[in-house]
N, C-alpha and C. Protein backbone atom coordinates (compact mmCIF):
# COMPACT_ATOMS: atom_id res chain seq x y z
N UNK A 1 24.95 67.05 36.84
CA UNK A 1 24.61 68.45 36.70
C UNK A 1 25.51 69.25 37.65
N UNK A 2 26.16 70.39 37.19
CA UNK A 2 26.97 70.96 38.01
C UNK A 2 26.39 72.67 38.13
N UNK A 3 25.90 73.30 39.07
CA UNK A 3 25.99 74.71 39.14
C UNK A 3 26.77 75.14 40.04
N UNK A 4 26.71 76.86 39.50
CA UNK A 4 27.51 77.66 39.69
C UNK A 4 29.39 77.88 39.09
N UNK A 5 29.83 78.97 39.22
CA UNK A 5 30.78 79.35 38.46
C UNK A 5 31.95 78.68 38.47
N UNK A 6 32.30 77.30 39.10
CA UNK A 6 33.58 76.94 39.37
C UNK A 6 32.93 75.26 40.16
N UNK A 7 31.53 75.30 39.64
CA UNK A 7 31.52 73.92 39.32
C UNK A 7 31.55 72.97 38.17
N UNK A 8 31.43 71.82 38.88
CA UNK A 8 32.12 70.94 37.39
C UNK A 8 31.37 68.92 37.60
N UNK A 9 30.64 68.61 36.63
CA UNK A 9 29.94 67.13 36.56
C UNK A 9 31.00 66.38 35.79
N UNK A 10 30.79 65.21 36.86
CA UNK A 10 31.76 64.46 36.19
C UNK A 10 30.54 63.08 36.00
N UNK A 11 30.50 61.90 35.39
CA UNK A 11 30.13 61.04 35.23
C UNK A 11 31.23 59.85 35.08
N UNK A 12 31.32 59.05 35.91
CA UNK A 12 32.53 58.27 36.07
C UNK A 12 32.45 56.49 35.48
N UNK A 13 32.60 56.06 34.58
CA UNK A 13 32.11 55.09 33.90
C UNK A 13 33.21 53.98 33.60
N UNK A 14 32.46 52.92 34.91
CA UNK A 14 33.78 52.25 35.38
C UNK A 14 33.56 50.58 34.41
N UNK A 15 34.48 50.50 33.61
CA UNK A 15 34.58 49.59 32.55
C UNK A 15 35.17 48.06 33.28
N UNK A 16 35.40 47.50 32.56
CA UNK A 16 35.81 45.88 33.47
C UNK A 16 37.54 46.83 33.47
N UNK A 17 37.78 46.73 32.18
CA UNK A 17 39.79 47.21 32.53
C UNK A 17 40.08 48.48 33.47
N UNK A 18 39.12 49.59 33.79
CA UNK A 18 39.04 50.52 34.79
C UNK A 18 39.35 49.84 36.19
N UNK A 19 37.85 49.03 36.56
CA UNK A 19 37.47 48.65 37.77
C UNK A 19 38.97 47.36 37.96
N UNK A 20 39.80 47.07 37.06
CA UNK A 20 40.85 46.37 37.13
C UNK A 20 42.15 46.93 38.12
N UNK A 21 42.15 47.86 37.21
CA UNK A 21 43.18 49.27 37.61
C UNK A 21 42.76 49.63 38.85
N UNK A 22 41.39 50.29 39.21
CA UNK A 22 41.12 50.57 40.27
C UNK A 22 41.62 49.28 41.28
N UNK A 23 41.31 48.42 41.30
CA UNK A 23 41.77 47.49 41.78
C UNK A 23 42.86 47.00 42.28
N UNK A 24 43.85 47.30 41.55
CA UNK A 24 45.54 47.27 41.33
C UNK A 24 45.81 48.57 42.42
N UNK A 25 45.24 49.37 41.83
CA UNK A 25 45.96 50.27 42.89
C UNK A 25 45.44 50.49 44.49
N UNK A 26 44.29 49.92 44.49
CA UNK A 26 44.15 49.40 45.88
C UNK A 26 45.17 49.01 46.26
N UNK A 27 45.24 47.58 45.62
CA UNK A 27 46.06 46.71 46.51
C UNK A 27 47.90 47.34 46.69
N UNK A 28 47.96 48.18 46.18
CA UNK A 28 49.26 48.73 46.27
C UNK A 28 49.82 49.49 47.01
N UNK A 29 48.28 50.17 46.80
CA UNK A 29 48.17 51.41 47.86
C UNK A 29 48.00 50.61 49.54
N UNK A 30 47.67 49.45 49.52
CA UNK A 30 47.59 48.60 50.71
C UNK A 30 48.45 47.68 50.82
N UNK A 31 49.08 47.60 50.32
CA UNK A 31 50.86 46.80 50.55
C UNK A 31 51.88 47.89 51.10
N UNK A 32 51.54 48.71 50.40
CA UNK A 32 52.54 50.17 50.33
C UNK A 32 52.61 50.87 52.41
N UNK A 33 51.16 50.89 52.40
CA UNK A 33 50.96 50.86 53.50
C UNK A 33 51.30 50.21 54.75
N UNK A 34 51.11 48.59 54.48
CA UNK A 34 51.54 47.80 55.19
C UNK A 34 53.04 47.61 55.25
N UNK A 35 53.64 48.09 54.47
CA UNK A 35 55.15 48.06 54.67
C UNK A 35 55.91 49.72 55.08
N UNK A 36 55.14 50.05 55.52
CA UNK A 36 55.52 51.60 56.40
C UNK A 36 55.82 51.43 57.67
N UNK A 37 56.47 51.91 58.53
CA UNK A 37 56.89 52.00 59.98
C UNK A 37 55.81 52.65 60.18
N UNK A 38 54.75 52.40 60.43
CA UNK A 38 54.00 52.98 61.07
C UNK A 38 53.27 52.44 62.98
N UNK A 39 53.18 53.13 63.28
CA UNK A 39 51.90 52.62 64.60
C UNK A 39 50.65 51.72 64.61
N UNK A 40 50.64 50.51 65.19
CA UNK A 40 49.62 49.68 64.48
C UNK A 40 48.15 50.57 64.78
N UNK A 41 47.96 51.28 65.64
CA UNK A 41 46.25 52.25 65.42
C UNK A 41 46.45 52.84 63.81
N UNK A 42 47.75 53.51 63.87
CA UNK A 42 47.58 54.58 62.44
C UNK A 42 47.50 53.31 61.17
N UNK A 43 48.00 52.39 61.23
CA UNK A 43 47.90 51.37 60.02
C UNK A 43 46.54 50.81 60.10
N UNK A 44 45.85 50.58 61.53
CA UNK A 44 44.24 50.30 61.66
C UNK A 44 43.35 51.55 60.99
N UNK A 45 43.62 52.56 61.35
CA UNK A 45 42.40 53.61 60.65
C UNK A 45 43.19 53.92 59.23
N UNK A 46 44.03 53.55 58.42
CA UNK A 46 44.31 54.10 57.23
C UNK A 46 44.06 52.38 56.68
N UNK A 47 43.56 51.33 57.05
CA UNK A 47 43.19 50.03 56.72
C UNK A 47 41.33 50.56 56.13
N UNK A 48 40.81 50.91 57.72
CA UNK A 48 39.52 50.92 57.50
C UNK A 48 39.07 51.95 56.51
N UNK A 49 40.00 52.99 55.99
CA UNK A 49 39.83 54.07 55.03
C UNK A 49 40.11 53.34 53.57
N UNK A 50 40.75 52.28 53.65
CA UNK A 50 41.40 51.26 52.34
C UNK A 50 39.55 50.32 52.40
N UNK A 51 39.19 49.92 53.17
CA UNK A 51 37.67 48.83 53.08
C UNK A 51 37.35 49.89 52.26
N UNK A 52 36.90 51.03 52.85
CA UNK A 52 35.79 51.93 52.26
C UNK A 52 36.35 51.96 50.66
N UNK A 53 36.52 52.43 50.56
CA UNK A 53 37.83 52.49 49.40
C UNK A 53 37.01 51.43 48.24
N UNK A 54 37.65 50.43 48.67
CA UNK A 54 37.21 48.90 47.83
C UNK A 54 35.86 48.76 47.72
N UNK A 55 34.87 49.41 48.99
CA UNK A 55 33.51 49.37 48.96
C UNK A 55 33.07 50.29 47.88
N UNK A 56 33.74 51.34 48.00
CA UNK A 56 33.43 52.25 47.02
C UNK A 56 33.17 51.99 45.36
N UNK A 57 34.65 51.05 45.27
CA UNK A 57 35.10 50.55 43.43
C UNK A 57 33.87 49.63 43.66
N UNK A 58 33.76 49.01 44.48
CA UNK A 58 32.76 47.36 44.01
C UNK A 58 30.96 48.36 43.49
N UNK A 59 30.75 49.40 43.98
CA UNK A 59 29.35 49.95 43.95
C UNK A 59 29.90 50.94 42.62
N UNK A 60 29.12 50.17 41.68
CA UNK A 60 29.31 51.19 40.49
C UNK A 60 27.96 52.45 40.26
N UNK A 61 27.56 52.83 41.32
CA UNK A 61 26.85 53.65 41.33
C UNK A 61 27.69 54.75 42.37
N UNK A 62 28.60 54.92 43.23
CA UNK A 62 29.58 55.43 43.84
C UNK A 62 30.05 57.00 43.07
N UNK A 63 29.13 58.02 43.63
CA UNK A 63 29.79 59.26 43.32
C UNK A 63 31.15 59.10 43.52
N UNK A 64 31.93 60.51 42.95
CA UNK A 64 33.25 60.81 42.64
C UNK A 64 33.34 61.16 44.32
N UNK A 65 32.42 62.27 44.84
CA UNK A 65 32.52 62.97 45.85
C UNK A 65 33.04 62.15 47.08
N UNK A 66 32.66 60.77 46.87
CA UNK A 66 32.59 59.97 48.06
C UNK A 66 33.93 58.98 48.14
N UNK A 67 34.53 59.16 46.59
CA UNK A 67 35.77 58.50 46.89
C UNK A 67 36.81 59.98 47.04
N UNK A 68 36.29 60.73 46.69
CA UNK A 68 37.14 61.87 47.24
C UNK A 68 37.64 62.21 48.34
N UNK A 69 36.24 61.85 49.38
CA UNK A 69 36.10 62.15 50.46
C UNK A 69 36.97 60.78 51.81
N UNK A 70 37.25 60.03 51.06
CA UNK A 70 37.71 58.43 51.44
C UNK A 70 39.70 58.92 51.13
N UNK A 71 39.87 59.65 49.59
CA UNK A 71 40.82 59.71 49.46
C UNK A 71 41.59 60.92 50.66
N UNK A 72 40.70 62.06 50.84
CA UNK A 72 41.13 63.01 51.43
C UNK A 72 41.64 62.51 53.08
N UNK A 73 40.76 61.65 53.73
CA UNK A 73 40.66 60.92 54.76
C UNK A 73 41.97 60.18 54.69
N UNK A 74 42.30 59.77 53.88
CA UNK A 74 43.87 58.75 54.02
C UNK A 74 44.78 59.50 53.98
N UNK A 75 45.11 60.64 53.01
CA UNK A 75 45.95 61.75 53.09
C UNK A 75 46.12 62.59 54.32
N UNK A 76 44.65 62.60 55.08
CA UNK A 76 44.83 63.48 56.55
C UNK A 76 45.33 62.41 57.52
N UNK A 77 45.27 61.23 57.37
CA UNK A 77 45.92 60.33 58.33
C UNK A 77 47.08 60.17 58.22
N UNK A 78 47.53 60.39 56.74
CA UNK A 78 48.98 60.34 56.85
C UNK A 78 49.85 61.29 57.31
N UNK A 79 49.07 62.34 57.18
CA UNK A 79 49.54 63.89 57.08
C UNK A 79 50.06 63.93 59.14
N UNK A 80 48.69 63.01 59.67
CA UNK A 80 48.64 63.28 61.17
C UNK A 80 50.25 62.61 61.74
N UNK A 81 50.13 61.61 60.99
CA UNK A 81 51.54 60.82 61.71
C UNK A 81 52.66 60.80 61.05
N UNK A 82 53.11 62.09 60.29
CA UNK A 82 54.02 62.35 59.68
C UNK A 82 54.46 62.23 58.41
N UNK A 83 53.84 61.48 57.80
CA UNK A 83 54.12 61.39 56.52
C UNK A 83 53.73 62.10 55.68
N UNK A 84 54.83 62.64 54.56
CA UNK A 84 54.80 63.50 53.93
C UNK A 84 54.43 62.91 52.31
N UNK A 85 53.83 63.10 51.48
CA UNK A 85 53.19 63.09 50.51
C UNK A 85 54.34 63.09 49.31
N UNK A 86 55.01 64.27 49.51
CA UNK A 86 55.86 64.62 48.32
C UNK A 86 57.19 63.82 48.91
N UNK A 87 57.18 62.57 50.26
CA UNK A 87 58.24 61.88 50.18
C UNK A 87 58.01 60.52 49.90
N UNK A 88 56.34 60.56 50.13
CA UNK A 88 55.66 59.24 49.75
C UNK A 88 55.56 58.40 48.82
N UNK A 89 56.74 58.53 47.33
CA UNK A 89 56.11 58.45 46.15
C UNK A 89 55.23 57.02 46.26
N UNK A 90 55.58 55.88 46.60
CA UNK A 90 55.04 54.93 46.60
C UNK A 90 52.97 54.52 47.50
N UNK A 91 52.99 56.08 48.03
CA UNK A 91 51.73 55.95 47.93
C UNK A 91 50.97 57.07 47.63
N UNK A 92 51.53 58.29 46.98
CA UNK A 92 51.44 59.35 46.26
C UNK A 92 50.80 58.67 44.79
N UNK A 93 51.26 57.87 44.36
CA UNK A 93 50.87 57.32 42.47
C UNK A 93 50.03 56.70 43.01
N UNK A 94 49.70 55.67 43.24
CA UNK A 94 48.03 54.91 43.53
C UNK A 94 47.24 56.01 44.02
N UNK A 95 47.26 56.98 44.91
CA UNK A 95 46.49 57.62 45.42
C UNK A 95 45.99 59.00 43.74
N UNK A 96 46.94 59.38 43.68
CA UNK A 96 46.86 60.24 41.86
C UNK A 96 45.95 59.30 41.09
N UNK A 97 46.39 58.35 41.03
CA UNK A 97 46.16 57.21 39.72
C UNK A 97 44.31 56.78 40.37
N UNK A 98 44.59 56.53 41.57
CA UNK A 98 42.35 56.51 42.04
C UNK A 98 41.83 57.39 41.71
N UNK A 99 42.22 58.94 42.24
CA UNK A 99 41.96 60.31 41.50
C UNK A 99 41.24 60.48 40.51
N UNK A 100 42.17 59.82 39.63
CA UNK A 100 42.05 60.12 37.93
C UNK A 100 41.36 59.44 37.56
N UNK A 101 41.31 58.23 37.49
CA UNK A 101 40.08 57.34 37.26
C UNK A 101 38.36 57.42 37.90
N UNK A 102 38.31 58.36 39.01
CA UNK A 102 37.42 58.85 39.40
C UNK A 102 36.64 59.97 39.38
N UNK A 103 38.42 60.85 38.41
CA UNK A 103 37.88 62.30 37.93
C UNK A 103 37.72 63.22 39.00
N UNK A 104 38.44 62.86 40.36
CA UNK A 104 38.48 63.73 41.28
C UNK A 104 39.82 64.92 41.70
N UNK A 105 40.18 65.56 41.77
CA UNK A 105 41.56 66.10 42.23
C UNK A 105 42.39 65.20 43.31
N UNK A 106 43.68 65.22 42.86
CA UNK A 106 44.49 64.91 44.17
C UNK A 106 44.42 65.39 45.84
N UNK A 107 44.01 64.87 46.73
CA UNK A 107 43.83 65.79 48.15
C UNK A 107 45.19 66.06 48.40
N UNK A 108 46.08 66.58 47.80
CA UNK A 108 47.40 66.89 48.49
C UNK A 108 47.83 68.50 47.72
């Protein structure tokens, strides 16, 4: 149920070949990661934002809001230690591609 003028219900209905995909792009989005120059704290809290993540796909009762809120969280970590989004492509598409399958907007 969605109110007011510029809200919007989504119902997100995660199939075996969905929860596949979702899956895939985890792990991509967590390779992708692991092969960044990054700082091992910033690769520790954009890890523990990847668990939630996976916790999220495995609970098929998992509002949109809450992987939104998981996705937005990895984007502000990246955002903190420099990485730029529109240079990111390799973790820009898994992050779109969870999005969409969740029916949420891109946080970028």
């Amino acid at each position: 149920m969605a109110v007011g003028s510029h809200a919007r219900a989504t119902k997100v209905v995660k199939t075996g070949e969905a929860n596949q995909e979702l899956l895939a792009m985890i792990a991509r989005l967590r390779n992708s990661i692991s092969a960044m120059p990054l700082a091992p704290p910033a690769k520790a809290a954009l890890e523990e934002d990847i668990v939630n993540l996976d916790s999220a796909v495995a609970d098929k009762d998992t509002p949109p809001d809450r992987v939104d809120d998981i996705l937005r969280s990895i984007v502000g970590k990246l955002k903190m230690v420099g990485v730029l989004m529109s240079d990111a492509v390799i973790i820009a598409e898994p992050l779109k591609k969870i999005a969409g399958l969740f029916g949420v907007q891109c946080p970028w």
